[in-house]
N, C-alpha and C. Protein backbone atom coordinates (compact mmCIF):
# COMPACT_ATOMS: atom_id res chain seq x y z
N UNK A 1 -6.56 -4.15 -21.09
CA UNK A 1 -6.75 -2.90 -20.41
C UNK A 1 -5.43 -2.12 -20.42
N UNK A 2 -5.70 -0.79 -20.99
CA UNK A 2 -4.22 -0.14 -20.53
C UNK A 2 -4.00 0.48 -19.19
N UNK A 3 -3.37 0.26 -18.89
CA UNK A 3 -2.47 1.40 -17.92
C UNK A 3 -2.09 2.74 -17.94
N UNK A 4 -2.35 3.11 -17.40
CA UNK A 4 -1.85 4.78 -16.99
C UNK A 4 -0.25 4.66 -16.60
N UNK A 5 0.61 5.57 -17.28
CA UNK A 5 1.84 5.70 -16.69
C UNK A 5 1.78 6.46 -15.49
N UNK A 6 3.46 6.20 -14.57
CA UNK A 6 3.26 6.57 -13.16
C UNK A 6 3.10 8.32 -13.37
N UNK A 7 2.71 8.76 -12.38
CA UNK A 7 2.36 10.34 -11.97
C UNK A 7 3.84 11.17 -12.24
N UNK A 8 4.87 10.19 -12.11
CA UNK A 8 6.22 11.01 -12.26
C UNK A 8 7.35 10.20 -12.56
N UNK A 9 8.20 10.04 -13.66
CA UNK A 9 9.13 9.22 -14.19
C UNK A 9 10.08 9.50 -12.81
N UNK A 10 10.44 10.17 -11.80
CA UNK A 10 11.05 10.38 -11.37
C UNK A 10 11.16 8.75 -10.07
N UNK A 11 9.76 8.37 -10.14
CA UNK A 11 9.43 7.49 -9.45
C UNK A 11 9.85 6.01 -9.84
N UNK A 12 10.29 6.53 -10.80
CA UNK A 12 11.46 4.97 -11.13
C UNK A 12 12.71 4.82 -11.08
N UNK A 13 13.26 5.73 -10.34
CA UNK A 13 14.67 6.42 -9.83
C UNK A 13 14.78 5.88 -8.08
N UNK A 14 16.04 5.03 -8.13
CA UNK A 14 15.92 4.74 -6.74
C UNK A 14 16.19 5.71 -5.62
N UNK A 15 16.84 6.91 -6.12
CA UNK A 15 16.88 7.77 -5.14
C UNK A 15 16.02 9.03 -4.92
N UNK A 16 14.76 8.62 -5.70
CA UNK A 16 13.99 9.73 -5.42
C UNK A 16 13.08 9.68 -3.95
N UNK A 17 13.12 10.72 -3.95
CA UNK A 17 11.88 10.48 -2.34
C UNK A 17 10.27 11.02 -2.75
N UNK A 18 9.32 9.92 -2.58
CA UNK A 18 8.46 9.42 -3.45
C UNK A 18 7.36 10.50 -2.48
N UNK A 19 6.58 11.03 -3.23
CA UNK A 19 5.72 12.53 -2.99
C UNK A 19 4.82 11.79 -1.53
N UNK A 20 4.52 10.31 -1.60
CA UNK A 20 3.32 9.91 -1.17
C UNK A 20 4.10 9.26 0.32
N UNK A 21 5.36 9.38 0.45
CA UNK A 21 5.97 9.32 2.03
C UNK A 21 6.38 10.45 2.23
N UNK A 22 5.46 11.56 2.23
CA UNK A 22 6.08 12.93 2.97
C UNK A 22 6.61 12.69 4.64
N UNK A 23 6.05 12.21 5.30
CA UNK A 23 6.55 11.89 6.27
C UNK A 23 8.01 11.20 6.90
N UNK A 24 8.47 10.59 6.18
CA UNK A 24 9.58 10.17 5.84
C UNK A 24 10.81 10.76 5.19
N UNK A 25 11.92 10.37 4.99
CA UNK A 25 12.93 10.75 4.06
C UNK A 25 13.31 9.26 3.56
N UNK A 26 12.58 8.21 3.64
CA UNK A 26 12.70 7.17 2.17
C UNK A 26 12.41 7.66 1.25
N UNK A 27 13.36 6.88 0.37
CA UNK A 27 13.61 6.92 -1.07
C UNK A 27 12.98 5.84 -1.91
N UNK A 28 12.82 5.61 -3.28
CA UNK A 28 12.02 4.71 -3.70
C UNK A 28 12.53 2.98 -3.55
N UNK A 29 14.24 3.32 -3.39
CA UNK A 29 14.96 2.22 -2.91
C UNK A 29 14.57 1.67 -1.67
N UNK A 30 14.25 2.51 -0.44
CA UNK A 30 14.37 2.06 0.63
C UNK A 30 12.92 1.62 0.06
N UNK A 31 11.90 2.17 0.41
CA UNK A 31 10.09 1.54 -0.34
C UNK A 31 10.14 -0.31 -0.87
N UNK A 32 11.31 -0.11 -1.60
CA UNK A 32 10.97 -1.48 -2.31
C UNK A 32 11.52 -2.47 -1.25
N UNK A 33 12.92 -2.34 -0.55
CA UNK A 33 13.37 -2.71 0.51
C UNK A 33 12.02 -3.38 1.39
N UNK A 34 11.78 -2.38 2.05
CA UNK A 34 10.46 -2.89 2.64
C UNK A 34 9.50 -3.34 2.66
N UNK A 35 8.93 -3.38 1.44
CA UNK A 35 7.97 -4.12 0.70
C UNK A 35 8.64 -5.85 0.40
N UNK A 36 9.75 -5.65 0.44
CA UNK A 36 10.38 -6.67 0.49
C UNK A 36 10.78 -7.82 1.56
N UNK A 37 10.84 -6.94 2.55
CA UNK A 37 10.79 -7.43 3.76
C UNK A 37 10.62 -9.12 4.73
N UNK A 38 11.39 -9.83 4.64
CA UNK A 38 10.77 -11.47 5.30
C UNK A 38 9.80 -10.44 6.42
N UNK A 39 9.51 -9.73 7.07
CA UNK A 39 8.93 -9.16 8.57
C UNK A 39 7.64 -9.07 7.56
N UNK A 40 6.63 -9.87 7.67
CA UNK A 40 5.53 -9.13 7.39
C UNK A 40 4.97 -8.20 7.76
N UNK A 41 4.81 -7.90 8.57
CA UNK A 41 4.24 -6.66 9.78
C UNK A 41 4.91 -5.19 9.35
N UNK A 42 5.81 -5.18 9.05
CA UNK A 42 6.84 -4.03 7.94
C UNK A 42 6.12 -4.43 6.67
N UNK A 43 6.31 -5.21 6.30
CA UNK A 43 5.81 -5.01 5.01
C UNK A 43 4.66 -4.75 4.82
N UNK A 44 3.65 -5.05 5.75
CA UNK A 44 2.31 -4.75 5.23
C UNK A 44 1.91 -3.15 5.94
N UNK A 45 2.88 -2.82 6.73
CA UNK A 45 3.08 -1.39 7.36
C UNK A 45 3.04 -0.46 5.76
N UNK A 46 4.36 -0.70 5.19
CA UNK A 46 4.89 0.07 4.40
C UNK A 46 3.98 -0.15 3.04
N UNK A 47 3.51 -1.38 2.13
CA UNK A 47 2.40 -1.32 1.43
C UNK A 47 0.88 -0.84 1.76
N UNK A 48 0.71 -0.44 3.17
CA UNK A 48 -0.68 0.18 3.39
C UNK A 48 -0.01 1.82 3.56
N UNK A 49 0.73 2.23 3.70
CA UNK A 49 1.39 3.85 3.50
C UNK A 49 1.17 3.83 2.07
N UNK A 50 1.48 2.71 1.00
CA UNK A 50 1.97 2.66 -0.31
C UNK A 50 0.19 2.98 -1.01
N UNK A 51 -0.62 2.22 -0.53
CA UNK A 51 -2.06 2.63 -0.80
C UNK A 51 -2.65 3.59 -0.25
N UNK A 52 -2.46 3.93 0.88
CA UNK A 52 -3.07 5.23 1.48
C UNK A 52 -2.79 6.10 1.02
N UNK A 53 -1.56 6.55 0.58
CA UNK A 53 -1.35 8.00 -0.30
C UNK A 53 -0.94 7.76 -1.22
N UNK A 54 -0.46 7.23 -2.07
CA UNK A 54 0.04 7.14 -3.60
C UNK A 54 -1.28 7.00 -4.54
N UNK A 55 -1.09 8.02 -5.21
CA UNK A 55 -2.03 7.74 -6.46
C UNK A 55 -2.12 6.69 -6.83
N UNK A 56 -3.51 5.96 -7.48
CA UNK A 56 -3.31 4.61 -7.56
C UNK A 56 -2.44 4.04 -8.74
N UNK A 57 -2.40 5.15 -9.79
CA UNK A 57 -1.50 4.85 -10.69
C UNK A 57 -0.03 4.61 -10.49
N UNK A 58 0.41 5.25 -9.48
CA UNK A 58 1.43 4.64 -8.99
C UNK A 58 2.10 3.44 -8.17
N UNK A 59 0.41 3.29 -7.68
CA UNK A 59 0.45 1.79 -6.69
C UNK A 59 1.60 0.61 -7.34
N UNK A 60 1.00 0.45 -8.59
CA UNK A 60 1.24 -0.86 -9.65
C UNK A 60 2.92 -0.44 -10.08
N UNK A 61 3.40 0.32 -9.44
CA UNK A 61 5.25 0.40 -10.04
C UNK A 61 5.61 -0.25 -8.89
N UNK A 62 5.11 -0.55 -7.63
CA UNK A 62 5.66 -1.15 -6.71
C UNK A 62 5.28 -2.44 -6.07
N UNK A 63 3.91 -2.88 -6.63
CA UNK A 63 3.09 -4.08 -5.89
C UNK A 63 2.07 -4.62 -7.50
N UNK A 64 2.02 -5.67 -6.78
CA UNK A 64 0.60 -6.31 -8.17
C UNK A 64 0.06 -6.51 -6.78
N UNK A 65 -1.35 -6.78 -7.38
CA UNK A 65 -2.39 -7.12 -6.93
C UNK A 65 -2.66 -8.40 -6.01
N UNK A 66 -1.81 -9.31 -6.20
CA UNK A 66 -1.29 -10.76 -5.78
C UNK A 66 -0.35 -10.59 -4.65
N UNK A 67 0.43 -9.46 -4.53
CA UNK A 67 0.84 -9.40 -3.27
C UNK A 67 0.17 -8.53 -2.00
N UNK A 68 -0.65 -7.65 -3.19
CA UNK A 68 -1.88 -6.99 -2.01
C UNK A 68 -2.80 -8.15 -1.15
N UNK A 69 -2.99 -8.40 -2.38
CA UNK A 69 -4.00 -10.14 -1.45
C UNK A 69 -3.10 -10.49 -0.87
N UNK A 70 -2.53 -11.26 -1.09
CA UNK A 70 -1.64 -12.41 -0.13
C UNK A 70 -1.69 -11.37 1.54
N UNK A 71 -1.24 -10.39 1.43
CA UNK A 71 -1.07 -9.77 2.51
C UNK A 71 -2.21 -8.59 3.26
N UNK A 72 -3.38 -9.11 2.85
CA UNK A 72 -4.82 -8.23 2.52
C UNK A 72 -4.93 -8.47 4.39
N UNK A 73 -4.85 -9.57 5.09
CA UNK A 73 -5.69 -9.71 6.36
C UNK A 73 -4.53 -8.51 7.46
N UNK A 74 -3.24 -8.71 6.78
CA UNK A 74 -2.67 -7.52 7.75
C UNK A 74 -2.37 -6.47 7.49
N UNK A 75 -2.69 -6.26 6.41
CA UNK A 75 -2.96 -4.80 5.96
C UNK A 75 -3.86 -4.07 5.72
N UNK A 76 -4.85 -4.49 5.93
CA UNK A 76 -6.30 -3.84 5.93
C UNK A 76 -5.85 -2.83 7.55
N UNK A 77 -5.27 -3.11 8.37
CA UNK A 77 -5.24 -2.25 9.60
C UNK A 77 -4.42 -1.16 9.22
N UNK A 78 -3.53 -0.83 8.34
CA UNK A 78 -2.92 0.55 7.86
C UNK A 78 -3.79 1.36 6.76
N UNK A 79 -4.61 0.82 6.57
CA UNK A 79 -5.42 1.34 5.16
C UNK A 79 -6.25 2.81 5.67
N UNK A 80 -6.74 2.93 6.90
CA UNK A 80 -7.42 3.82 7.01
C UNK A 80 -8.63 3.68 6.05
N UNK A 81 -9.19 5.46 5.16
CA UNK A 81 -10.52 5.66 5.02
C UNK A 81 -9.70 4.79 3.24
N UNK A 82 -8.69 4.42 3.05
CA UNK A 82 -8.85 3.55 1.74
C UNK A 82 -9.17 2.64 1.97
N UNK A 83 -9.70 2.21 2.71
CA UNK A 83 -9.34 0.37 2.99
C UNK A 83 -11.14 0.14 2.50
N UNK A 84 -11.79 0.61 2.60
CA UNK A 84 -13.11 0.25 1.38
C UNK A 84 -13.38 0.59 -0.22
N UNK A 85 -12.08 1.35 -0.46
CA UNK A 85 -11.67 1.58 -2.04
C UNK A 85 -10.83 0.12 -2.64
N UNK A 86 -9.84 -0.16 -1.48
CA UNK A 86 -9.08 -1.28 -2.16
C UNK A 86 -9.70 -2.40 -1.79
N UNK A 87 -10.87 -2.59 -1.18
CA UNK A 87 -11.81 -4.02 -1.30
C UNK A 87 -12.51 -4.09 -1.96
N UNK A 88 -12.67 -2.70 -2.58
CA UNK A 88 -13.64 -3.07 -3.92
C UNK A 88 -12.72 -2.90 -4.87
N UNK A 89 -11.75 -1.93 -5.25
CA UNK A 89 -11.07 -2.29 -6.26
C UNK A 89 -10.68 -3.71 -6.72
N UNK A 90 -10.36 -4.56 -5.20
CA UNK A 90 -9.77 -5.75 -5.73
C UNK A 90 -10.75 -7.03 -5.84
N UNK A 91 -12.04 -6.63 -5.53
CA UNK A 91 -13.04 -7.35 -5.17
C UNK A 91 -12.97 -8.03 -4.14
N UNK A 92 -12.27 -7.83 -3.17
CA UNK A 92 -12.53 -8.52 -1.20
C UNK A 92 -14.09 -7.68 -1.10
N UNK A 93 -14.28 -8.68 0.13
CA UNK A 93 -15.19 -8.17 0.73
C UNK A 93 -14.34 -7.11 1.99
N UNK A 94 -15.50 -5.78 1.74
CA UNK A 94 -15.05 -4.92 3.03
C UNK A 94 -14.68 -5.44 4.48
N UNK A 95 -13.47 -5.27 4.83
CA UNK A 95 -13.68 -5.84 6.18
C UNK A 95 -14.09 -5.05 7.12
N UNK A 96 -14.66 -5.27 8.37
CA UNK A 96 -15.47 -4.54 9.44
C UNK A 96 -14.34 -3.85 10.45
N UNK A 97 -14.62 -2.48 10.62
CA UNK A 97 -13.44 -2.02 11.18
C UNK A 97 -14.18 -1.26 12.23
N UNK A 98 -14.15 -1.11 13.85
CA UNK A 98 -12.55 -2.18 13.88
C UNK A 98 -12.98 -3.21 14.05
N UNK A 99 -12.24 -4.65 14.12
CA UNK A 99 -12.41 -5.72 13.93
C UNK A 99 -13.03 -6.19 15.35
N UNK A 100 -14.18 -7.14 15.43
CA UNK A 100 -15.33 -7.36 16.39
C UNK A 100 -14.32 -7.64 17.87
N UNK A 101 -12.81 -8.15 17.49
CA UNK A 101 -12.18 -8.74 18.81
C UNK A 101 -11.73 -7.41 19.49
N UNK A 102 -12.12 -6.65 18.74
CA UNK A 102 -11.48 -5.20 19.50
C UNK A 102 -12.41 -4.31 19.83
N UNK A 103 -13.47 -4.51 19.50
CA UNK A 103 -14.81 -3.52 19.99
C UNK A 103 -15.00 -3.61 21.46
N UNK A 104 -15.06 -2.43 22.38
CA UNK A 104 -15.27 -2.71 23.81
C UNK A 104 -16.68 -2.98 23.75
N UNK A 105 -17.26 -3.70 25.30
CA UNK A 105 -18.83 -3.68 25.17
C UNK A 105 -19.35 -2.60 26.27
């Protein structure tokens, strides 16, 4: 299968500030930083920002698929209205949101 190159060569530049953290003033350095993170809870913060707005073609300059899983049960809570695109993209099952321990009765 080929790949699509990223949306902007610029995005392989560590000091660019990456279109899809408007909210922010990180740079693509700080992004990887955090994704990097021993804190899971940051990291799966900053890879569900990384899916929620980044084109998906850009997803894959910063994450494989193997670290989306690995970190799928705590990051499904930053995903918002993606979070049933990237369970089927990756083939998870959708998870139920919000999750049954948090539903009032």
């Amino acid at each position: 299968m080929t790949r699509l190159g990223p949306t902007s060569l610029a995005l392989l530049q560590d000091d660019t500030r990456p279109y899809f953290l408007f909210w922010t003033d990180a740079t693509v350095a700080d992004l990887r930083a955090h994704l990097a993170s021993q804190d899971l809870e940051e990291r799966a913060y900053w890879m569900g920002a990384l899916l929620r707005e980044a084109n998906t073609r850009d997803v894959w300059l910063f994450v494989t698929q193997a670290e989306i899983r690995a970190l799928w049960p705590r990051l499904v809570r930053y995903l918002g209205r993606a979070r049933a695109m990237w369970s089927y993209l990756l083939g998870l099952p959708e998870p139920s949101w919000p999750p049954p321990e948090a539903k009032h009765a």
